[in-house]
N, C-alpha and C. Protein backbone atom coordinates (compact mmCIF):
# COMPACT_ATOMS: atom_id res chain seq x y z
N UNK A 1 -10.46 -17.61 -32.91
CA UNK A 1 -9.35 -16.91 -32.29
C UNK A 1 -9.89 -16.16 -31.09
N UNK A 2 -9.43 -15.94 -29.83
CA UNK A 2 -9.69 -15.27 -28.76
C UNK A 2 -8.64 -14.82 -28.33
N UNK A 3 -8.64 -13.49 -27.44
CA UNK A 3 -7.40 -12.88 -27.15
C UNK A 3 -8.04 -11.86 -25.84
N UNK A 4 -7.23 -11.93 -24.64
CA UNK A 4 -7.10 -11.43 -23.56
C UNK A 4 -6.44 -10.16 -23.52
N UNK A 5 -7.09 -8.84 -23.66
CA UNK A 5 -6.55 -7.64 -24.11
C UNK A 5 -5.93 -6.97 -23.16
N UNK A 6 -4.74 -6.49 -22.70
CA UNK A 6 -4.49 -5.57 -21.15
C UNK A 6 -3.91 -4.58 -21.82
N UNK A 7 -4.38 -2.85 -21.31
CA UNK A 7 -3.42 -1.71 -21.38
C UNK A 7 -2.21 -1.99 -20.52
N UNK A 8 -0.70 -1.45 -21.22
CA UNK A 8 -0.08 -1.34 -19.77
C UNK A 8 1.04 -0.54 -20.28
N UNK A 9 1.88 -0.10 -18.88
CA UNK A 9 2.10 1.28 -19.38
C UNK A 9 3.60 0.22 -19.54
N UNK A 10 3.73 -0.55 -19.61
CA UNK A 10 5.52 -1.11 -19.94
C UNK A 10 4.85 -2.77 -19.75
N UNK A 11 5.32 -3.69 -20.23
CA UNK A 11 5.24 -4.94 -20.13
C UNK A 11 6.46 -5.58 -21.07
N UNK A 12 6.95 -6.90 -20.09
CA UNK A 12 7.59 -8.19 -20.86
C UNK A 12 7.34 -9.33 -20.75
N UNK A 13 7.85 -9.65 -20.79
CA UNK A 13 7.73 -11.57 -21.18
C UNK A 13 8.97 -12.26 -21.11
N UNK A 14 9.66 -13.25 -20.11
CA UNK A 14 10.69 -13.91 -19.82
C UNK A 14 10.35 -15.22 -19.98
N UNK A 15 11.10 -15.88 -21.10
CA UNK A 15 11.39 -17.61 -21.05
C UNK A 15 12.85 -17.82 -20.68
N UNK A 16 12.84 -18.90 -19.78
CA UNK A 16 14.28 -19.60 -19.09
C UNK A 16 14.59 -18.50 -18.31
N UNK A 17 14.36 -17.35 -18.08
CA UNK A 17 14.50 -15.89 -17.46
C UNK A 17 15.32 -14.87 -18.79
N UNK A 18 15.34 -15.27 -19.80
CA UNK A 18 15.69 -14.12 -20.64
C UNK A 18 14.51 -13.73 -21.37
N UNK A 19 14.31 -12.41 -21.32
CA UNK A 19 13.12 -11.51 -21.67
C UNK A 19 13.11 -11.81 -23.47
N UNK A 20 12.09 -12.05 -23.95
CA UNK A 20 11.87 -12.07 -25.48
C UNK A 20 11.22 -11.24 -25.99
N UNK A 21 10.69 -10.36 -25.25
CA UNK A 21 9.43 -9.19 -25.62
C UNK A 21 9.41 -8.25 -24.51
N UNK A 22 9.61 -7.32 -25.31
CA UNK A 22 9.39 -5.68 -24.19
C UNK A 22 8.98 -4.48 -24.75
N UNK A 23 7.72 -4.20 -24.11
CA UNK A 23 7.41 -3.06 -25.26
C UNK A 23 6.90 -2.19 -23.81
N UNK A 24 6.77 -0.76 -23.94
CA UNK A 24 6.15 0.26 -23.23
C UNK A 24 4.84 0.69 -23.05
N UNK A 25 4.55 1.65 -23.48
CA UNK A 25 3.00 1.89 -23.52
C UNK A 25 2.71 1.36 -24.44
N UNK A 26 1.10 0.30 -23.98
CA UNK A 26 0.69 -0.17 -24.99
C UNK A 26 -0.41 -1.42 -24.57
N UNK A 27 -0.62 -2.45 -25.72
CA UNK A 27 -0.94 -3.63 -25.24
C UNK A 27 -0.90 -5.48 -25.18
N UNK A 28 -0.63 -6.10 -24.17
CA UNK A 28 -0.29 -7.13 -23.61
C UNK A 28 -1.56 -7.82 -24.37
N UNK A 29 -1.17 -8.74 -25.21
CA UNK A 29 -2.47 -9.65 -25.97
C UNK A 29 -2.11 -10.99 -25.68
N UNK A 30 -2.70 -11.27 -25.39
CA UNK A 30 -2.66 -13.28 -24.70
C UNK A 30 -3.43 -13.68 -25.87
N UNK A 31 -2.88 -14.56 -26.78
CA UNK A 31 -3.66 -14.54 -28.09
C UNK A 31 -4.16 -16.29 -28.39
N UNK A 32 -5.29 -17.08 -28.49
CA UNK A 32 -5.12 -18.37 -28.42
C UNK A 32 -5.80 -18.26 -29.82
N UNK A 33 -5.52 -19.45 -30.66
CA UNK A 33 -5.51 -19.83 -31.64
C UNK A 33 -6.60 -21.44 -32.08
N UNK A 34 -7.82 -21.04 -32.31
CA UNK A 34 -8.93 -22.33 -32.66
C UNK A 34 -8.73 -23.19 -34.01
N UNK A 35 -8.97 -24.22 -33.80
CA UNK A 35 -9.04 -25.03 -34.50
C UNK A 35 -9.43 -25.00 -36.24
N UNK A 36 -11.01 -24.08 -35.65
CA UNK A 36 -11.46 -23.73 -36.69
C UNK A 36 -11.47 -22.23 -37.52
N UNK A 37 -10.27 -21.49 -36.92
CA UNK A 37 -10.09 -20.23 -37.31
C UNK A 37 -9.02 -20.04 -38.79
N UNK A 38 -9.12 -19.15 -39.63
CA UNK A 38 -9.00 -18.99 -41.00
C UNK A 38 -7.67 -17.64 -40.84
N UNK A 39 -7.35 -17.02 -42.08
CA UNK A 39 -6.28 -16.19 -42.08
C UNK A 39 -7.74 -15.13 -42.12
N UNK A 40 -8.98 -15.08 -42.32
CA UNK A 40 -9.22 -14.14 -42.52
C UNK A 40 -10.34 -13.62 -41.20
N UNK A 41 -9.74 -14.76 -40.10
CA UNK A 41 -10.05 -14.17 -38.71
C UNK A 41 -8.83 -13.69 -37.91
N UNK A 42 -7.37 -13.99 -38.33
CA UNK A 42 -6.49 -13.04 -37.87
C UNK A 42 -6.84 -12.02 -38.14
N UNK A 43 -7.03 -11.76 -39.69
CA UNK A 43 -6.73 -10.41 -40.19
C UNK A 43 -7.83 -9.69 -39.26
N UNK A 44 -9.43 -10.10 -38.99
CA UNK A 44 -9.99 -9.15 -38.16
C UNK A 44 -9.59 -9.18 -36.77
N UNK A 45 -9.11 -10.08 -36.09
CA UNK A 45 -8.24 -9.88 -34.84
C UNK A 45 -7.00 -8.68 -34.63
N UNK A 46 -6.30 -8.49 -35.57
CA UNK A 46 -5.58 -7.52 -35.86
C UNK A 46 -6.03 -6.05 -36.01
N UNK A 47 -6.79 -6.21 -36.95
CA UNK A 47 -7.40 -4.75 -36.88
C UNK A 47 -8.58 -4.03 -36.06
N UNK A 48 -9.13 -5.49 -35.08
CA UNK A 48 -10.03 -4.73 -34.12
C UNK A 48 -8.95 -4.55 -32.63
N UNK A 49 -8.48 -5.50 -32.33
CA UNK A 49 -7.57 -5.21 -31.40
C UNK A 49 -6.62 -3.85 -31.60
N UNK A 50 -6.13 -3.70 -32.41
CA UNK A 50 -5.08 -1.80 -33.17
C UNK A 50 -6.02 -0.90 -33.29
N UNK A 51 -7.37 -1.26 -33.42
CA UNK A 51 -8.04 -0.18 -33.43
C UNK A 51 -9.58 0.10 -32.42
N UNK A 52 -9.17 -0.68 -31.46
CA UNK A 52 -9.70 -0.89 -29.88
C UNK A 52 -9.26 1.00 -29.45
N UNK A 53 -10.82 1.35 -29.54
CA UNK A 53 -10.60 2.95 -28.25
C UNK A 53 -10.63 2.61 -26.75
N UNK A 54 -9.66 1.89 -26.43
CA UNK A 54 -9.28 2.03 -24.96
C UNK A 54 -8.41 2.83 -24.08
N UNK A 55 -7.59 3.55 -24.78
CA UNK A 55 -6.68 4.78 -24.39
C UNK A 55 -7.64 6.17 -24.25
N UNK A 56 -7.11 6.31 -23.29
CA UNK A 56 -7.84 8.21 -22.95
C UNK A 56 -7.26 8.91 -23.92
N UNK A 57 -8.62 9.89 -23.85
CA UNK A 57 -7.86 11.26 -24.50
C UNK A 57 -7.64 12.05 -23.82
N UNK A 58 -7.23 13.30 -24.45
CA UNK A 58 -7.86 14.82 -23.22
C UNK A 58 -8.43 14.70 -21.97
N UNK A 59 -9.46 14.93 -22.38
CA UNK A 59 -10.83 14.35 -21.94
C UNK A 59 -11.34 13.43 -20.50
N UNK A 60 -10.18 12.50 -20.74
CA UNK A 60 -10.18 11.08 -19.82
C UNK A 60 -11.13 10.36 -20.78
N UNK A 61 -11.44 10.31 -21.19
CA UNK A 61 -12.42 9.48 -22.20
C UNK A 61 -11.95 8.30 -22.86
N UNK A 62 -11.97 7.37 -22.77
CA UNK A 62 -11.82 6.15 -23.70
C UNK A 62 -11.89 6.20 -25.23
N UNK A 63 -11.07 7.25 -25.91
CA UNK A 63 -11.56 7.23 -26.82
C UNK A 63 -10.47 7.39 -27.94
N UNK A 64 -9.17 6.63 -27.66
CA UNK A 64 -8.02 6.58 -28.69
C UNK A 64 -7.75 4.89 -28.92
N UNK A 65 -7.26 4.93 -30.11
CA UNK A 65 -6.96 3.45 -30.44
C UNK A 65 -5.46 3.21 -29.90
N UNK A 66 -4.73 1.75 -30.20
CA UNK A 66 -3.20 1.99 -30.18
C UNK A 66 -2.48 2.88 -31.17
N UNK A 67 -3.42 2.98 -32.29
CA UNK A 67 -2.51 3.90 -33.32
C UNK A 67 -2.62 5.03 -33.23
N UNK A 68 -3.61 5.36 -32.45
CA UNK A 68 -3.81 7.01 -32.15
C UNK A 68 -2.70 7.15 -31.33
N UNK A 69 -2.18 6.35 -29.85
CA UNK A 69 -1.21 6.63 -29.35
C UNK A 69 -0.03 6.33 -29.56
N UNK A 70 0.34 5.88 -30.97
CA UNK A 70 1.44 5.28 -31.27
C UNK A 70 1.98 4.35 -29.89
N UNK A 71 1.02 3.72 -29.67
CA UNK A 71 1.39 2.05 -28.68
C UNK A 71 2.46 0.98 -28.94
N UNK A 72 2.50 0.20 -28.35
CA UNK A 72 2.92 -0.77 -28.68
C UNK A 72 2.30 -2.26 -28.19
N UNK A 73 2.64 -3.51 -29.10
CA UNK A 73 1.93 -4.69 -28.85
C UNK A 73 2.79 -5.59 -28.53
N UNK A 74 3.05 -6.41 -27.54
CA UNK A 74 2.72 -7.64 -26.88
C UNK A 74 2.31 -8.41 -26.78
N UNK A 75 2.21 -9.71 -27.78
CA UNK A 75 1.88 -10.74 -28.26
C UNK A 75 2.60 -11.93 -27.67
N UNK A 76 1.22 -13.18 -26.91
CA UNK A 76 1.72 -13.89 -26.38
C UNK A 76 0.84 -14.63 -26.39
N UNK A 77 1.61 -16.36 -27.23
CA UNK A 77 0.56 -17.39 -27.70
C UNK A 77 0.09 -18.35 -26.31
N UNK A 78 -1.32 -18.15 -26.35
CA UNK A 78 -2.27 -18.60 -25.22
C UNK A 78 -3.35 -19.93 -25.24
N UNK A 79 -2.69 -21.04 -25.59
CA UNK A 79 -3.47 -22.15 -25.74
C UNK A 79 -4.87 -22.78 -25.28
N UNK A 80 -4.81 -22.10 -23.66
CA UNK A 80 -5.31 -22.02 -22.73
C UNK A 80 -6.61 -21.29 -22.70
N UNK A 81 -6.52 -20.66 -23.47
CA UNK A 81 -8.16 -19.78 -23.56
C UNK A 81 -8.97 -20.36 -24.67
N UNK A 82 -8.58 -21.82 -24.79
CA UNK A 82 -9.61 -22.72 -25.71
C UNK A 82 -10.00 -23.57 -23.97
N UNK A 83 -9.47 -23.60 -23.03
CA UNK A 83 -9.82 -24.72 -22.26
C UNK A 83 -11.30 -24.59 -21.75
N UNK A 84 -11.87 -25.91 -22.25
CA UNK A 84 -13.06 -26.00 -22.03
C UNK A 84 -13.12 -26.63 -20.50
N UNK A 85 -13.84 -26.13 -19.70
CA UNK A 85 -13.99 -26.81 -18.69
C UNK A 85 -15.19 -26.86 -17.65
N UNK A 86 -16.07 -27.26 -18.52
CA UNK A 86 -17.57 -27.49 -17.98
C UNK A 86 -17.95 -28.67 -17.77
N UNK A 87 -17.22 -29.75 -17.95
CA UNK A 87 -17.41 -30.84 -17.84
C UNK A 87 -16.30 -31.72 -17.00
N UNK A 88 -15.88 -32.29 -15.97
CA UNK A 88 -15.28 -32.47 -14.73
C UNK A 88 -13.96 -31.56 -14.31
N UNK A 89 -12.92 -32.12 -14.24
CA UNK A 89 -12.10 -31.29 -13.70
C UNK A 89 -10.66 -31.08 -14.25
N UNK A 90 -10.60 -31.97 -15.38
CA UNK A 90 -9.81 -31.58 -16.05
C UNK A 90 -9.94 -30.67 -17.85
N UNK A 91 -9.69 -29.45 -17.94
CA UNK A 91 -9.72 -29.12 -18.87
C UNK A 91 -9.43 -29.63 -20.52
N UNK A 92 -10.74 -29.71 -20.86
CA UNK A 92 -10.31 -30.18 -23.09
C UNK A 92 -10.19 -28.82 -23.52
N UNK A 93 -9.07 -29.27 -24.60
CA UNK A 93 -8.66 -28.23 -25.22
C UNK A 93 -8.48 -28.67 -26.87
N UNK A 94 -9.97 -29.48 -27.02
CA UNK A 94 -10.32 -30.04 -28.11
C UNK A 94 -10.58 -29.04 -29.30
N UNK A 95 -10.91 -27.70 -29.00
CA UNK A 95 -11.25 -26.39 -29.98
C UNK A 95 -9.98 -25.89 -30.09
N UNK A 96 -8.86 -26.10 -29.33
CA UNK A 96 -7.63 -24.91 -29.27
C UNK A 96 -6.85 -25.51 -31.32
N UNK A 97 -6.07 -25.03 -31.57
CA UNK A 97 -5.61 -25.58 -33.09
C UNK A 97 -4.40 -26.30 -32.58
N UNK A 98 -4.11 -27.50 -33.44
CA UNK A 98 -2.72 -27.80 -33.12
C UNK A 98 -1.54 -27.11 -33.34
N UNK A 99 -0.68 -27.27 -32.83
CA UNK A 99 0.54 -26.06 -32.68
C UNK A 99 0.66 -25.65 -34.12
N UNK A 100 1.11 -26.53 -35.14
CA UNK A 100 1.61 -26.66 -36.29
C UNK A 100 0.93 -25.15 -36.82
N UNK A 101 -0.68 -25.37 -36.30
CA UNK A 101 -1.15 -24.18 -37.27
C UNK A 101 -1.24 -23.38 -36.48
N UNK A 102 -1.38 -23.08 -35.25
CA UNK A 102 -1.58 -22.23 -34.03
C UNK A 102 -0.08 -21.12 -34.43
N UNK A 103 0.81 -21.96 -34.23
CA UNK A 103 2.21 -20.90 -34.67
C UNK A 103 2.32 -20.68 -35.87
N UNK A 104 1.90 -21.02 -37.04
CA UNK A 104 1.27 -20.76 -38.34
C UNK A 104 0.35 -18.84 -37.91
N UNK A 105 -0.78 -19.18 -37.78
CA UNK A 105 -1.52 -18.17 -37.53
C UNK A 105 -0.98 -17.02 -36.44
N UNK A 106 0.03 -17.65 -35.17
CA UNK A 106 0.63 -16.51 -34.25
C UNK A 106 1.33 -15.70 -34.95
N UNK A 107 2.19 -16.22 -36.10
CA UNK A 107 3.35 -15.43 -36.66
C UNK A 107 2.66 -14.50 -37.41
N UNK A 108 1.71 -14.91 -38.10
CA UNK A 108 0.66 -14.32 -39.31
C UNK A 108 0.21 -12.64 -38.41
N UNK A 109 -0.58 -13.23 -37.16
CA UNK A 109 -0.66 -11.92 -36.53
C UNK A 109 0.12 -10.86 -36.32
N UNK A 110 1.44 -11.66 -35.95
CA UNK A 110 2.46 -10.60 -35.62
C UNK A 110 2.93 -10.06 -36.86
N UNK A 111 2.83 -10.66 -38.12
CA UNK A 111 3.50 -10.23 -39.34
C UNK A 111 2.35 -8.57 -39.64
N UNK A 112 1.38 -9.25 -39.50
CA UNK A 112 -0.10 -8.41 -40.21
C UNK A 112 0.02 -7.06 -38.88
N UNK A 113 0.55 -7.04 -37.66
CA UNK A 113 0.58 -6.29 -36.71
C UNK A 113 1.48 -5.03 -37.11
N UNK A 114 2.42 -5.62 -37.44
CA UNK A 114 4.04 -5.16 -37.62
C UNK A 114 3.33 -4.12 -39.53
N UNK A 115 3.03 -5.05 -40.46
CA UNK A 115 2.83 -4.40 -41.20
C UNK A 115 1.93 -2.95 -41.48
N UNK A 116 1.22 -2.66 -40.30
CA UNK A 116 0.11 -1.65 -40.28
C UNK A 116 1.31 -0.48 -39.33
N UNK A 117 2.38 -0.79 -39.18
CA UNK A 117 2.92 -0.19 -38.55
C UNK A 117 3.14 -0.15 -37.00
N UNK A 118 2.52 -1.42 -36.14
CA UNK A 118 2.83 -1.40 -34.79
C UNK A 118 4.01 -1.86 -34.33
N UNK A 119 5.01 -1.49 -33.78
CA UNK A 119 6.17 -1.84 -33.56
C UNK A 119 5.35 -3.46 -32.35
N UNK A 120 5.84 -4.38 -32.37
CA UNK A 120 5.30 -5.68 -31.88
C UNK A 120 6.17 -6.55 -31.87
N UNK A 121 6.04 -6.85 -30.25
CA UNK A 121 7.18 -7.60 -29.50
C UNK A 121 6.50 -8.98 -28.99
N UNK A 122 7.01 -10.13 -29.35
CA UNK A 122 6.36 -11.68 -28.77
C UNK A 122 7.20 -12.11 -27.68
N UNK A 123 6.06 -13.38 -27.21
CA UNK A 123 6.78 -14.32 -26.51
C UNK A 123 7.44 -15.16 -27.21
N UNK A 124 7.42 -16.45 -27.03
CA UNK A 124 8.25 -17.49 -27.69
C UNK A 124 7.09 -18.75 -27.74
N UNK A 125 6.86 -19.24 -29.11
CA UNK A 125 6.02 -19.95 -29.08
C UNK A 125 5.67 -21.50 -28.42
């Protein structure tokens, strides 16, 4: 599993141009889903990403999680960050999982997100 982490102080997500996800302060996760990944690499995807000290404190310091700031998450399935492309010019995406289980495991995140208490808003798979 790999995931592209962004703070942001409001973010959405539009398919066909109607928005499916909108959350405020918080964070934008581009989430891709491997082949060879298990339920019990969501579950640590979940809880290191919610409990990532990337929010300031006081301080200015890097040193609050999303749950310290009562954040919010932004979840958005990213196929694309399996693309291998070291070898000519078109990208394999021979490691990425097939959808079947890829949206299997996206929902899983968002379920396991939602249950720790992050209010968590998706794209559309």
């Amino acid at each position: 599993m790999r995931a592209v982490v962004q703070r942001v102080v409001s973010s959405n997500v539009k398919v066909d141009g109607e928005v499916t996800g909108e959350i405020k302060k918080g964070l934008l996760v581009l989430l891709g889903v491997g082949e060879d990944d298990t339920e019990k690499d969501t579950l640590y995807m979940v809880e290191k990403i919610v409990n990532l000290r990337i929010f300031e404190d006081e301080n200015e310091k890097m040193n609050l999680s999303l749950k310290d700031v009562e954040g919010e998450l932004l979840v958005v399935s990213q196929f694309t960050l399996f693309g291998d492309c070291r070898k000519g010019r078109r990208p394999g995406f021979s490691e990425a999982a097939r959808p079947e289980k890829a949206d299997k495991y996206y929902i899983d995140f968002v379920e396991k997100a939602r249950a720790m208490g992050i209010k968590t808003e998706t794209g559309k798979f």
